[in-house]
Protein backbone atom coordinates (compact mmCIF):
# COMPACT_ATOMS: atom_id res chain seq x y z
CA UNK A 1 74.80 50.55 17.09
CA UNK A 2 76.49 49.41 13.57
CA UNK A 3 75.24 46.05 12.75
CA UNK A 4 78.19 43.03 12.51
CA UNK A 5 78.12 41.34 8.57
CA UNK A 6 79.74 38.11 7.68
CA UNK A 7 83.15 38.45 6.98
CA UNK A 8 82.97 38.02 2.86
CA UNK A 9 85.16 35.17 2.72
CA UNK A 10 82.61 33.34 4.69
CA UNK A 11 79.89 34.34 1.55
CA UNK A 12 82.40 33.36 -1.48
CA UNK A 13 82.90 30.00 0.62
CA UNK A 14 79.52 28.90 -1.03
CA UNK A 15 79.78 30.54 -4.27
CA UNK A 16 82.10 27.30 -5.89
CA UNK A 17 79.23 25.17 -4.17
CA UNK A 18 76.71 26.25 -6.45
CA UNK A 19 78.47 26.84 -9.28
CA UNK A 20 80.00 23.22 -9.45
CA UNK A 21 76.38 21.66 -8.95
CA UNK A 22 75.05 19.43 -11.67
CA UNK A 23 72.14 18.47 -13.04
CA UNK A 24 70.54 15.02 -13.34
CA UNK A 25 71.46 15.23 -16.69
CA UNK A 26 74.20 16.14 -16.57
CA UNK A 27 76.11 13.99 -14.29
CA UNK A 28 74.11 11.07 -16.35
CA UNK A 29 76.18 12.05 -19.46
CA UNK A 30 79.07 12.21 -17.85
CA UNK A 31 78.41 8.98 -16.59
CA UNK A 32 77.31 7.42 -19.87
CA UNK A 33 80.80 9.12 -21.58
CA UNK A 34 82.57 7.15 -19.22
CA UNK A 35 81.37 3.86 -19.82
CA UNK A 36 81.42 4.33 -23.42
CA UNK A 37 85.37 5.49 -23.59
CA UNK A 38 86.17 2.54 -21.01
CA UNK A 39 84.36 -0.13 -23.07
CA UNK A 40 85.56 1.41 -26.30
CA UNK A 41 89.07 0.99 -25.32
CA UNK A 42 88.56 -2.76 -24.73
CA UNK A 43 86.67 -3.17 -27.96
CA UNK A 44 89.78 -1.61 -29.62
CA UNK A 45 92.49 -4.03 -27.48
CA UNK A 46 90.34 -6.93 -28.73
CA UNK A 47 88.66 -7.56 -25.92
CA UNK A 48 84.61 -7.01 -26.56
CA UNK A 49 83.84 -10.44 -25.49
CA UNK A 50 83.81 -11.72 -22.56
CA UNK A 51 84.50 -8.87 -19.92
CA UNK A 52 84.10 -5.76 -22.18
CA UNK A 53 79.81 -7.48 -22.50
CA UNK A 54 79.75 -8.18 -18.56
CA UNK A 55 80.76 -4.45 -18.32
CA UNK A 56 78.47 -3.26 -20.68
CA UNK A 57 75.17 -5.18 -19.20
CA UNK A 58 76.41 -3.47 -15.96
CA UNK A 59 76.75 -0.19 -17.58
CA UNK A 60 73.23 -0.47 -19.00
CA UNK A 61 71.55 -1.05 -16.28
CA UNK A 62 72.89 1.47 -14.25
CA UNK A 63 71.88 3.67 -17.02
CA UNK A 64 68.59 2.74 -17.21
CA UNK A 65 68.30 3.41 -13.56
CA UNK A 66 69.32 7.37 -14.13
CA UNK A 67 67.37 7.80 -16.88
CA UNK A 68 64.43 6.29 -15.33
CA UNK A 69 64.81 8.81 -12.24
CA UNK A 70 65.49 11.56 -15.07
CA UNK A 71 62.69 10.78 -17.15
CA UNK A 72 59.75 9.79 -13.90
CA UNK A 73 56.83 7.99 -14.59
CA UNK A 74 55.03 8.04 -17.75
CA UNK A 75 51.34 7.05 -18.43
CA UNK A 76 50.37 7.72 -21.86
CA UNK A 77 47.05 6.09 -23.43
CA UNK A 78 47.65 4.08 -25.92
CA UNK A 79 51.53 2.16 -25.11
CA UNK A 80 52.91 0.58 -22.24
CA UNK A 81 53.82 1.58 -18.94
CA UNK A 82 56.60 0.37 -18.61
CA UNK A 83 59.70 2.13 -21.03
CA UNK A 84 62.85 0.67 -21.47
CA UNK A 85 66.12 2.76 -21.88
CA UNK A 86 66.57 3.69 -25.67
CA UNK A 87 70.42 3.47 -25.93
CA UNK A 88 70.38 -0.12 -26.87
CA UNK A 89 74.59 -0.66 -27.20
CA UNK A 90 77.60 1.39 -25.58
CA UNK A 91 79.63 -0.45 -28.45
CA UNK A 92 79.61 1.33 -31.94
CA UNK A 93 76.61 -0.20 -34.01
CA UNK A 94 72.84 0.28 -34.62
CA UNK A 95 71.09 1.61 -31.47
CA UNK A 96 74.22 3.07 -30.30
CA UNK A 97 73.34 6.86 -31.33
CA UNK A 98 69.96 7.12 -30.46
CA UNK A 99 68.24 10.23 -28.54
CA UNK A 100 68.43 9.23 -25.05
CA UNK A 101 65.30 8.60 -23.25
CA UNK A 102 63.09 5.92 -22.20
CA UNK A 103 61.07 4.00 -25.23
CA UNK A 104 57.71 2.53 -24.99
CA UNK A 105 56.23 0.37 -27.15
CA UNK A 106 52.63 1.08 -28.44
CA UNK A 107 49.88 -1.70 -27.39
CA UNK A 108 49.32 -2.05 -31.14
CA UNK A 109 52.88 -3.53 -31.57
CA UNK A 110 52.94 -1.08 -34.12
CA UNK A 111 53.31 2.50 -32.14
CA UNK A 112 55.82 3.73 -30.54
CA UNK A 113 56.82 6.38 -28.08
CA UNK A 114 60.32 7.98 -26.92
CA UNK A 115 60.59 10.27 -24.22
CA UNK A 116 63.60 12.69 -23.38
CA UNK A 117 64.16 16.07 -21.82
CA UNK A 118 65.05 19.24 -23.35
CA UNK A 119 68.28 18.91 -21.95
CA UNK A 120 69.35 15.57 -23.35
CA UNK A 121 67.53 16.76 -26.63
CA UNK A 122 69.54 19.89 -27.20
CA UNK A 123 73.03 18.02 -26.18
CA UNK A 124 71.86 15.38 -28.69
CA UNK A 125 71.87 17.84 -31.18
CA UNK A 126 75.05 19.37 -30.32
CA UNK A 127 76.78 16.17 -30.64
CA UNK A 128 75.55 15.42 -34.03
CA UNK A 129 76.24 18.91 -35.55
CA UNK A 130 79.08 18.12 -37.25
CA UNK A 131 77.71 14.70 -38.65
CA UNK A 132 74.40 16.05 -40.08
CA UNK A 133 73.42 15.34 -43.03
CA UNK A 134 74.48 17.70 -46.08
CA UNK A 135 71.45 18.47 -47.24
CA UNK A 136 70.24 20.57 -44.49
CA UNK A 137 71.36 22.95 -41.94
CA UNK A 138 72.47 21.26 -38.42
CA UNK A 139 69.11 22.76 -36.51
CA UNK A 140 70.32 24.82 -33.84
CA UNK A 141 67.70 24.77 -31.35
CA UNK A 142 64.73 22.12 -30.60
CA UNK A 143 62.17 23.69 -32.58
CA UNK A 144 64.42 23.47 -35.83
CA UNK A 145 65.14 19.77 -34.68
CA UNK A 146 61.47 18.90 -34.47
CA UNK A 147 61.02 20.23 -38.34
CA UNK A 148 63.15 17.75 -39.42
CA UNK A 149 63.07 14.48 -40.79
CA UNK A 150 66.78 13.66 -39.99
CA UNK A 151 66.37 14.19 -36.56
CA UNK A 152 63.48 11.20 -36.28
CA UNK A 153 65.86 9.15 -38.06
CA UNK A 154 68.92 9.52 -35.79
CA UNK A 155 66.74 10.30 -32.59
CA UNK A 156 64.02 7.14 -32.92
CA UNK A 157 64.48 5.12 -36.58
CA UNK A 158 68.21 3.69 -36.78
CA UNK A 159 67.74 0.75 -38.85
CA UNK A 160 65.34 3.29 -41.40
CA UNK A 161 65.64 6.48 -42.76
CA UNK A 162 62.29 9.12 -41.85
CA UNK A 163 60.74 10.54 -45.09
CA UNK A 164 59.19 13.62 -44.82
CA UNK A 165 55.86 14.04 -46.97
CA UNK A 166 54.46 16.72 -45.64
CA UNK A 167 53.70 18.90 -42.24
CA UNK A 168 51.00 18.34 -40.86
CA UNK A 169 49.55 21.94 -39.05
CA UNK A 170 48.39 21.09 -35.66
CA UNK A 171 48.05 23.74 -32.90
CA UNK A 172 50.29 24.05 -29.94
CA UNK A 173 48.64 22.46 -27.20
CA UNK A 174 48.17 24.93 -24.35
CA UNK A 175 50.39 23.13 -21.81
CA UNK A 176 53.44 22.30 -24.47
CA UNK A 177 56.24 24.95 -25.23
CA UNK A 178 56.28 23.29 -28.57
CA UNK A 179 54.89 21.02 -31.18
CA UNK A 180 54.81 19.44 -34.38
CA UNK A 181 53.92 16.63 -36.61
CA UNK A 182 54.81 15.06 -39.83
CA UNK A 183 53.10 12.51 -41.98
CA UNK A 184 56.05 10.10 -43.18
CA UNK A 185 57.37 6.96 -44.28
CA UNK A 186 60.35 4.97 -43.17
CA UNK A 187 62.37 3.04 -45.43
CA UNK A 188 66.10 1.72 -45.80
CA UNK A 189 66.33 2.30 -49.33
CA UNK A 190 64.74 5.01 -51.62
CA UNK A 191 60.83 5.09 -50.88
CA UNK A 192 60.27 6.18 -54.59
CA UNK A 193 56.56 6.60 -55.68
CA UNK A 194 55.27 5.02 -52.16
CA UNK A 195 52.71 6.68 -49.94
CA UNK A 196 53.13 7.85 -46.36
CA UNK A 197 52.05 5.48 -43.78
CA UNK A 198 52.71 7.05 -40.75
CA UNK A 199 52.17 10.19 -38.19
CA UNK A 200 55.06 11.92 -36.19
CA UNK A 201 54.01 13.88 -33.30
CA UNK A 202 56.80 15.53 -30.91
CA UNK A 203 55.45 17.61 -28.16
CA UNK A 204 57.94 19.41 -25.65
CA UNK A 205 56.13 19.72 -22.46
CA UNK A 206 57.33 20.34 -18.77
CA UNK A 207 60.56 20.05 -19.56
CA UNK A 208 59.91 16.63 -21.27
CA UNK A 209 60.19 15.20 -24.65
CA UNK A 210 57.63 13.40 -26.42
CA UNK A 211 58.28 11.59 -29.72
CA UNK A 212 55.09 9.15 -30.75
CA UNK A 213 54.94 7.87 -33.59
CA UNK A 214 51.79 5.56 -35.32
CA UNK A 215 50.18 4.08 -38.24
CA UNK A 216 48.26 6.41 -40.03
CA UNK A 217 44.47 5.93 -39.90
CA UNK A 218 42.85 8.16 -42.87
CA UNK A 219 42.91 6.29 -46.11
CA UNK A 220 45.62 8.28 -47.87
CA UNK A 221 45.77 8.52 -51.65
CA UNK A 222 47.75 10.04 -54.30
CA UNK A 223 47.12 12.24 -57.67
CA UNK A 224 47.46 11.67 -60.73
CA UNK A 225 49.67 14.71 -61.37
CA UNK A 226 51.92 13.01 -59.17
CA UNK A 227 51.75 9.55 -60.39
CA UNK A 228 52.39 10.88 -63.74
CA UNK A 229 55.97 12.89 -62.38
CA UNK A 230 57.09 9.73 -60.99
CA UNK A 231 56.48 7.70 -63.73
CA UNK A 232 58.32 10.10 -65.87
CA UNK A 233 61.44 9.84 -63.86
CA UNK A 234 61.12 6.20 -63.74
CA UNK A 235 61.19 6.25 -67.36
CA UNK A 236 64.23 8.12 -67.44
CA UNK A 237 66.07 6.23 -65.12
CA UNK A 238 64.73 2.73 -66.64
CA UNK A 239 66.54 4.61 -69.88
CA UNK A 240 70.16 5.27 -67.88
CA UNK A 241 69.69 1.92 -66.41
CA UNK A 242 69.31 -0.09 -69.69
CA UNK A 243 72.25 1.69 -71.19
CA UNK A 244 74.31 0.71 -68.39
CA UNK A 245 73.43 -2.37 -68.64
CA UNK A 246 74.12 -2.80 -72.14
CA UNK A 247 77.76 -1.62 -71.83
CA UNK A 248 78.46 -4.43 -69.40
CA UNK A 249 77.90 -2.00 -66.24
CA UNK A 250 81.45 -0.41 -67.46
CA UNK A 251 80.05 3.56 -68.38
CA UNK A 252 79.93 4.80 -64.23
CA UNK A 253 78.08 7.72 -65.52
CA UNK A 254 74.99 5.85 -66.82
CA UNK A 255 74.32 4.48 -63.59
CA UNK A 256 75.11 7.32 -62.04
CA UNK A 257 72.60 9.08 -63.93
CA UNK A 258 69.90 6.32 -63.08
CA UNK A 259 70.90 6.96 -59.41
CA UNK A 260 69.95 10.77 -59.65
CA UNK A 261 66.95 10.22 -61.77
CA UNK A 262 65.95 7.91 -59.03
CA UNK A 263 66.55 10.30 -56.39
CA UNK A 264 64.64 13.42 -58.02
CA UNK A 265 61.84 11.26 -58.90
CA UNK A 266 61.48 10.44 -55.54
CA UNK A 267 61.52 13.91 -54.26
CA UNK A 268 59.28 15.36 -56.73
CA UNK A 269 56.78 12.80 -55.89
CA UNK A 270 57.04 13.81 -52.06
CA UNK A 271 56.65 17.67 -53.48
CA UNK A 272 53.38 17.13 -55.40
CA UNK A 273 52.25 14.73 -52.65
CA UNK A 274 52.52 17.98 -49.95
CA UNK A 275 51.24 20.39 -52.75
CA UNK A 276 48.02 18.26 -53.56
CA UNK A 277 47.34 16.51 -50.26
CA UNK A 278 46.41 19.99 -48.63
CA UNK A 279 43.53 19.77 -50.60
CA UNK A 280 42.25 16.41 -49.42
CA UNK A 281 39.69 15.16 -46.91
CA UNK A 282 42.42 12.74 -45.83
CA UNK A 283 44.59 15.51 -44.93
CA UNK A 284 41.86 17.23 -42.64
CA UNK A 285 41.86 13.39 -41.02
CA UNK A 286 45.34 13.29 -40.50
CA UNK A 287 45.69 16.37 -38.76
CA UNK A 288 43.02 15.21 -36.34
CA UNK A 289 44.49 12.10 -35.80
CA UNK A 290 47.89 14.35 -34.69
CA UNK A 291 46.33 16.83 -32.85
CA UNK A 292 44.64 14.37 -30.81
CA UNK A 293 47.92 12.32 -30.28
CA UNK A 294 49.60 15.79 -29.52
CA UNK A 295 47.01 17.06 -26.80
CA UNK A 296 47.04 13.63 -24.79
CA UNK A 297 51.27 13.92 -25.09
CA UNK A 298 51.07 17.34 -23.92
CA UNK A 299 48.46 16.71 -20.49
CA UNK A 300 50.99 13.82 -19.21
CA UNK A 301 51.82 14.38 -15.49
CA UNK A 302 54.95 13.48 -14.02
């Protein structure tokens, strides 16, 4: 007796069904797009006060309460329960642009923790391709993101920029898909001859993003070799300054000169600083400190 099949119509019917299903994520960036174009056109007809604010408090919250059901609970040692949503205006301004996520501030006032998904991590970067920075290569995938300073800055530090010092070489934690840490420094203007204060860990686990960032413990100290570089630049550039100066700030090129001899001083300082530091007892201290930081980001449950 030949067996009756379902008529293949009746199949294809739920083909579009699956196909057109979205993802938490996704349906919360379509979501945020919307409010954003919405209150964008009222900022540009004049109108952000009043109504265009009401709407965005509304819009925030509503937000908040996707990317809290995105995100789930988070218990980390060390910083708050409770997170609050990391997009901090739908309006064009500082805070506007950050990775979004959930932030947490550490119990020291001084930490500070940002978590995300791959998903919204990877469409973060796809956004900001075309507006990275010139001096490096738009990363293409999360692992090249998490190498890079620019990507702290834009992602978690909008009012400073993240200076890079050095890597610090931590081990994957067994339960993370990847990991890394930096020892850095933020600053809004050129960090010059000053010394990292602070550890970047970012740990991609179950599907999660972890960004922590703390004030480094270890002592950390300099050499001379590299005290000596950045005084030479600063020499030079006191030079290019001085002449400027003297021609009643008219000759462009002078200070343009003191502007580059500021910026290579500061960049072979944070070369000789990575180059020496590997050396250092601080160094094997600071790479504790992150590999601790990273194994207690990577065993968080949902």
């Amino acid at each position: 007796m030949m067996m009756r099949t379902a008529p293949l119509a009746f199949l294809l019917a739920f083909v579009p069904l699956a196909a057109s299903a979205v993802t938490p994520e996704e349906a919360y960036l379509a979501s945020r797009d919307r409010h954003i174009a919405k209150l964008r056109k009222l900022e540009a007809a004049g109108k952000a006060a009043g109504q265009a604010e009401a709407n965005e408090k509304k819009a925030l919250k509503e937000l908040d309460e996707k990317m809290e059901a995105i995100i789930g609970p988070v218990s980390v040692e060390g910083f708050q329960k409770l997170g609050k949503y990391s997009i901090e205006t739908l309006f064009d301004g500082v805070g506007a642009d950050q990775l979004d996520g959930l932030a947490f501030a550490g119990d020291d006032d001084k930490s500070q923790l940002s978590v995300s998904t791959d998903g919204l991590a990877e469409a973060f970067l796809r956004a900001h391709r075309k507006s990275w920075i010139k001096s490096e290569k738009p990363p293409q995938t999360l692992g090249q993101a998490l190498a890079s300073p620019y990507f702290y800055t834009v992602a978690i530090s909008p009012d400073a920029g993240v200076e890079k010092y050095a890597d610090l070489p931590i081990a994957k934690p067994a339960a993370a898909t990847l990991a890394a840490a930096l020892l850095d420094l933020r600053s809004q203007d050129d960090a010059g001859g000053t010394l990292p204060d602070e550890i970047i860990v970012a740990v991609a686990s179950g599907g999660r993003l972890f960004i922590a960032s703390t004030p480094a413990k270890a002592k950390i100290e300099t050499a001379p070799a590299c005290e000596k570089a950045w005084s030479e630049h600063q020499a030079r550039a006191k030079k290019a300054m001085d002449s400027y100066s003297a021609s009643g700030r008219a000759d462009e090129k002078d200070f343009e000169a003191y502007s580059k001899l500021q910026e290579e001083g500061s960049a072979a300082f944070r070369r000789c600083f990575a180059e020496h530091a590997k050396s250092e007892k601080f160094f094997v201290a600071l790479t504790q400190e992150a590999q601790a930081l990273a194994d207690k980001l990577a065993a968080v449950k949902r």
